[in-house]
Each structure stands twice: as C-alpha cells, then as structure tokens.
Protein backbone atom coordinates (compact mmCIF):
# COMPACT_ATOMS: atom_id res chain seq x y z
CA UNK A 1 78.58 155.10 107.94
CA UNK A 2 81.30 154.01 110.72
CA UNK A 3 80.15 151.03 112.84
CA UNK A 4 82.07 151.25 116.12
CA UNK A 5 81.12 147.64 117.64
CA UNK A 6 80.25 147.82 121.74
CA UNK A 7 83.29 146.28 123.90
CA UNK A 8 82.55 142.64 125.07
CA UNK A 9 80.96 141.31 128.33
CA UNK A 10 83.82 138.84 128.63
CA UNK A 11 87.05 140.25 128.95
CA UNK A 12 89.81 141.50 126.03
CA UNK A 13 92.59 139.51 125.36
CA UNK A 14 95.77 140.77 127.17
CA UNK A 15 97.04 144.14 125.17
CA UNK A 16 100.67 144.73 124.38
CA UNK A 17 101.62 147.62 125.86
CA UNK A 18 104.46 150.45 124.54
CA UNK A 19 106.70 152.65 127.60
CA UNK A 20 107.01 155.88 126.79
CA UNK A 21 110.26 156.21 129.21
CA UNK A 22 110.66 158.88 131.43
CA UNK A 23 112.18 161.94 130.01
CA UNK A 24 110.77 161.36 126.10
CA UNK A 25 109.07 164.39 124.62
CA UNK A 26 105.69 164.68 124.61
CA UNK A 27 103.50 167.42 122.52
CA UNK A 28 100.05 168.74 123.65
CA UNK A 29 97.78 171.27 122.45
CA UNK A 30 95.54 172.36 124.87
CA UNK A 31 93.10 174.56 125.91
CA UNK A 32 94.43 177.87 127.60
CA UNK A 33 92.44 177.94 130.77
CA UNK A 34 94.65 174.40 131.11
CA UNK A 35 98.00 174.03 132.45
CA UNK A 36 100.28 172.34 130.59
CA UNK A 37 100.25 168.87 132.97
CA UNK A 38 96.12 169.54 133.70
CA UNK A 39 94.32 166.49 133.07
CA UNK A 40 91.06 167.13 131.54
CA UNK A 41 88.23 166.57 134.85
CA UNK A 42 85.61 165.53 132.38
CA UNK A 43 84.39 168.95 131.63
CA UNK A 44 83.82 170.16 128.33
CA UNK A 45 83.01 168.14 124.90
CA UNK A 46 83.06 164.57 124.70
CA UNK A 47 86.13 163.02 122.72
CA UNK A 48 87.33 160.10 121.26
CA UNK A 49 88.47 158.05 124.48
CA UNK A 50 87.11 161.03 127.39
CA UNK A 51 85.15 161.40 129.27
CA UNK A 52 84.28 158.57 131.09
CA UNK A 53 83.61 157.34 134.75
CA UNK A 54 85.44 154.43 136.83
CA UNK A 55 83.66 150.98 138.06
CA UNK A 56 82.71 153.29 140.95
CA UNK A 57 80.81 156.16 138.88
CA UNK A 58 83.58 158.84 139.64
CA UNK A 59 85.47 160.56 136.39
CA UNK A 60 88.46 159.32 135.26
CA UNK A 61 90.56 162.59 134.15
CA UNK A 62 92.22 162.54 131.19
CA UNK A 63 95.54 164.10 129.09
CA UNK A 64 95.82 163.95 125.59
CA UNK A 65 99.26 163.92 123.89
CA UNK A 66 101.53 163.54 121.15
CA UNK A 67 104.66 163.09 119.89
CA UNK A 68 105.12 165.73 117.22
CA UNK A 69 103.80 169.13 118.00
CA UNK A 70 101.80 168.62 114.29
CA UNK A 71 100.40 165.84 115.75
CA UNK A 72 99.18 167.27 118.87
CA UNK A 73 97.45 170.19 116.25
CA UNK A 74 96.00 167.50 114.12
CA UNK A 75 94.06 165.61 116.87
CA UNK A 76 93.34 168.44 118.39
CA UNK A 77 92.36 172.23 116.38
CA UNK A 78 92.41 170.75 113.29
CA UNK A 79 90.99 167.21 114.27
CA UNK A 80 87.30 167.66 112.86
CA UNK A 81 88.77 168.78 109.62
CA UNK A 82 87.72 166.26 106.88
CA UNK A 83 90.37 165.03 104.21
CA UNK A 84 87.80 165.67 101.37
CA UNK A 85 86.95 168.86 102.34
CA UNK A 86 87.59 171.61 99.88
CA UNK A 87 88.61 173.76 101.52
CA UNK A 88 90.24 172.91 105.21
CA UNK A 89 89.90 176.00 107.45
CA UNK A 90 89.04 176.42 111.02
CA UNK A 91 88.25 179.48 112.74
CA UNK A 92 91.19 181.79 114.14
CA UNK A 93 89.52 181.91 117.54
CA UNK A 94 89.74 178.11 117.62
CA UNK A 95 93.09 178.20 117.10
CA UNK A 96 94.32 181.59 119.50
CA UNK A 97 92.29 179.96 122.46
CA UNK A 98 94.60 176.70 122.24
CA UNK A 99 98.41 176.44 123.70
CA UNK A 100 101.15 174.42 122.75
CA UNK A 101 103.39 172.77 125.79
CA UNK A 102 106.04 170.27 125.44
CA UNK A 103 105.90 167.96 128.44
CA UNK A 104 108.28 164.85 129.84
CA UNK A 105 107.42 162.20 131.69
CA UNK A 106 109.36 161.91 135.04
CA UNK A 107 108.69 158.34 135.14
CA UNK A 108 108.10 155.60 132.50
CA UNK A 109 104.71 155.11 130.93
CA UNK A 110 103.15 151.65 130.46
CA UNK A 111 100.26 152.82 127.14
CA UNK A 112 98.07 149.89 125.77
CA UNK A 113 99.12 149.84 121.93
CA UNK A 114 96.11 150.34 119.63
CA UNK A 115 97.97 149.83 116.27
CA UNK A 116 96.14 147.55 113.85
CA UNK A 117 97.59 144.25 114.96
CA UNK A 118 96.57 145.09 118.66
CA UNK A 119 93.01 145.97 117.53
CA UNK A 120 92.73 142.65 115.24
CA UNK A 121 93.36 140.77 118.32
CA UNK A 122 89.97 142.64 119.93
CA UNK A 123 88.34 142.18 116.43
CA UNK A 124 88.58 145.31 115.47
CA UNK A 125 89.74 147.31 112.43
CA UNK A 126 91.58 150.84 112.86
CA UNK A 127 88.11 152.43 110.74
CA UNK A 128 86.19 151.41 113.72
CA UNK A 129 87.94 153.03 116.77
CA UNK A 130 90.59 155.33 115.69
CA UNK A 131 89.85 156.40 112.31
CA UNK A 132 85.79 157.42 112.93
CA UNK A 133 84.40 160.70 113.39
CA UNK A 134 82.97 162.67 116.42
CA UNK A 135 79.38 161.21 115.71
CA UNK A 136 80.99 157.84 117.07
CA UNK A 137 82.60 159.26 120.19
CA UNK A 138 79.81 157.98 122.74
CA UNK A 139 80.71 154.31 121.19
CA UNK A 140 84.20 154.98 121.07
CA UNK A 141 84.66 156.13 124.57
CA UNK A 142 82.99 153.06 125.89
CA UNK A 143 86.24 150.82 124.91
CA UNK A 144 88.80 153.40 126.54
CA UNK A 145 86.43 152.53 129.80
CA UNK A 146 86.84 148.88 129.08
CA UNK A 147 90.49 148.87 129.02
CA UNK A 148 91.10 150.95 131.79
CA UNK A 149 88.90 148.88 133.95
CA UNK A 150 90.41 145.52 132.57
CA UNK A 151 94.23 146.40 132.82
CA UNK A 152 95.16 147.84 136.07
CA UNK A 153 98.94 148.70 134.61
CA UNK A 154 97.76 151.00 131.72
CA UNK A 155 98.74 154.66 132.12
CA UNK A 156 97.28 155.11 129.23
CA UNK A 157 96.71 154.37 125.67
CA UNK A 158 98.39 154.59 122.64
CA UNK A 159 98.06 154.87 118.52
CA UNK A 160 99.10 156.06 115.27
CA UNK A 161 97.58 159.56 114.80
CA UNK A 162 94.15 159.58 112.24
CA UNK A 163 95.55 162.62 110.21
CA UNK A 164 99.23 162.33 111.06
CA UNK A 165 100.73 159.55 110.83
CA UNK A 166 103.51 157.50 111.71
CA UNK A 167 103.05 160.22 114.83
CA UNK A 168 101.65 158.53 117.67
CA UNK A 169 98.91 159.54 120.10
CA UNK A 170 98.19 158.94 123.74
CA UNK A 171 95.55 159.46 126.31
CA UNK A 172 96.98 159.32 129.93
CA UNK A 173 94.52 158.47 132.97
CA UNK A 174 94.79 160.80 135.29
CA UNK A 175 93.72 158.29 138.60
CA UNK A 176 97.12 156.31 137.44
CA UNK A 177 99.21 159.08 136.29
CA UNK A 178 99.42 162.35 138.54
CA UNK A 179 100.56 165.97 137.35
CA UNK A 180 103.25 165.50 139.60
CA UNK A 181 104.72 162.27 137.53
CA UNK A 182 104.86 165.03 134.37
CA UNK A 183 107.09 168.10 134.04
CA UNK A 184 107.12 171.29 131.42
C-alpha cells in the first residue's frame, strides 16, 4: 500500500527548478475535444497533480506534457497499465479518442524539478509522489497545490516519467503560462 504523506504547514525548502527554453519540443497526448495548447479547466478525472484550486478557491488549469511522444502515451493512455500485469491492453476506444500534438514553448519555462534528490530535500521518496497509483491522486494533488502556492516563479513542474524513463514529464499551470506563450 503507497503512503503519500500530506504537504507541511510550514513551508518547503526552496526547489531547484529546470527551463525548458523556448522553442524545445514538447509531446502531449490529449484528449480530442482539446486543442493542442488547451489547458485542462479542471473538468474531467482527477490526476496525479490536477485538478486543484488557488489560495482563492478558483481552478488552476492545467497541461500535461512530455518530452518523447512514448512518454506522453505512457502517462497518459497507457498510464493505469500495471507492470505486472499479464497481459497490458487498453481498450481501442481509449486510444482513437486521444491525439498526439507536438508543441514549443515560445518562451522559457521555469518547472520545479521533482527528481529524487529534489523530493529527499521535502522528505520524500519518488514511491510516494510520482511512482503511486490513481488511488493516491487526492493525496498527490494536494502537494502540486502546495508548490504552486509556495513558489510564485513555477510554470510548472517537472519529473522523470513512472513508466518511461529517463523521459521527463511536466505539468504547466495554466494562471502562469497562457496558450498564447505555446505554439503547434
């Protein structure tokens, strides 16, 4: 059973944070009533870092990407799929209602790194925030609300994908980054 520890009244200790510069490649895989830039306005099921509302109760949209398009499959169609699962299939619908963009950032992109050194320094191991299944997503989503209310300069987020790594993955904030600051 994954333990996903609640954030900490006092505040984190000051994340590194990676730039994902503008013009780098970025990989989503989306739903297809989305456009490729649309942040997700906290509508549909929860996820690992989204949905979740600002210090003043409004939502905080969100964009998941990657930078492989195998990532951006893994974390998202194929994210539920269990390593020691016989047999690792998902339903064709699941995957023919999904679209694949590439997307560049027109500006740079200042992510808070959640490697394993960067979660050690929050006490945290990569088993109990990145690497835990949907069951842990209402715990999980309570630290990406932490450090986008603690660090004013975050864009985003950043880590090494669960099922496809050394690709990384990043959430962008969509009340810091606009569609406008991303092109196809």
């Amino acid at each position: 059973m994954t333990t996903v520890p609640p954030p900490p009244t006092i505040p984190l200790a000051t994340p590194k944070f990676e730039i994902i510069g503008s013009g780098s490649t970025l990989h989503r895989n989306h739903a297809e009533g989305f456009r490729a830039v649309q942040f997700n306005p906290c509508i549909g099921q929860p996820s690992r870092f989204a949905s979740f509302q600002d210090t003043r109760g409004a939502c905080v949209a969100s964009l998941y990407a990657a930078t492989s398009r195998e990532a951006a499959a893994f974390e998202s169609v194929f994210h539920d799929i269990e390593a020691s699962a016989r047999f690792k299939t998902v339903a064709l619908s699941a995957v023919e209602s999904r679209r694949a963009s590439v997307i560049r950032p027109r500006r740079d992109l200042h992510l808070v790194c959640l490697f394993a050194p960067d979660l050690k320094a929050w006490g945290l191991e990569r088993n109990q925030l990145i690497d835990t299944p949907k069951s842990t997503y209402g715990q999980t989503v309570l630290w990406a609300a932490k450090i986008h209310t603690e660090f004013k300069k975050a864009d985003g987020m950043i880590w090494t994908s669960r099922q496809c790594d050394p690709e990384r993955c990043a959430l962008l904030f969509g009340d810091r980054v606009a569609e406008s600051d991303l092109e196809v």
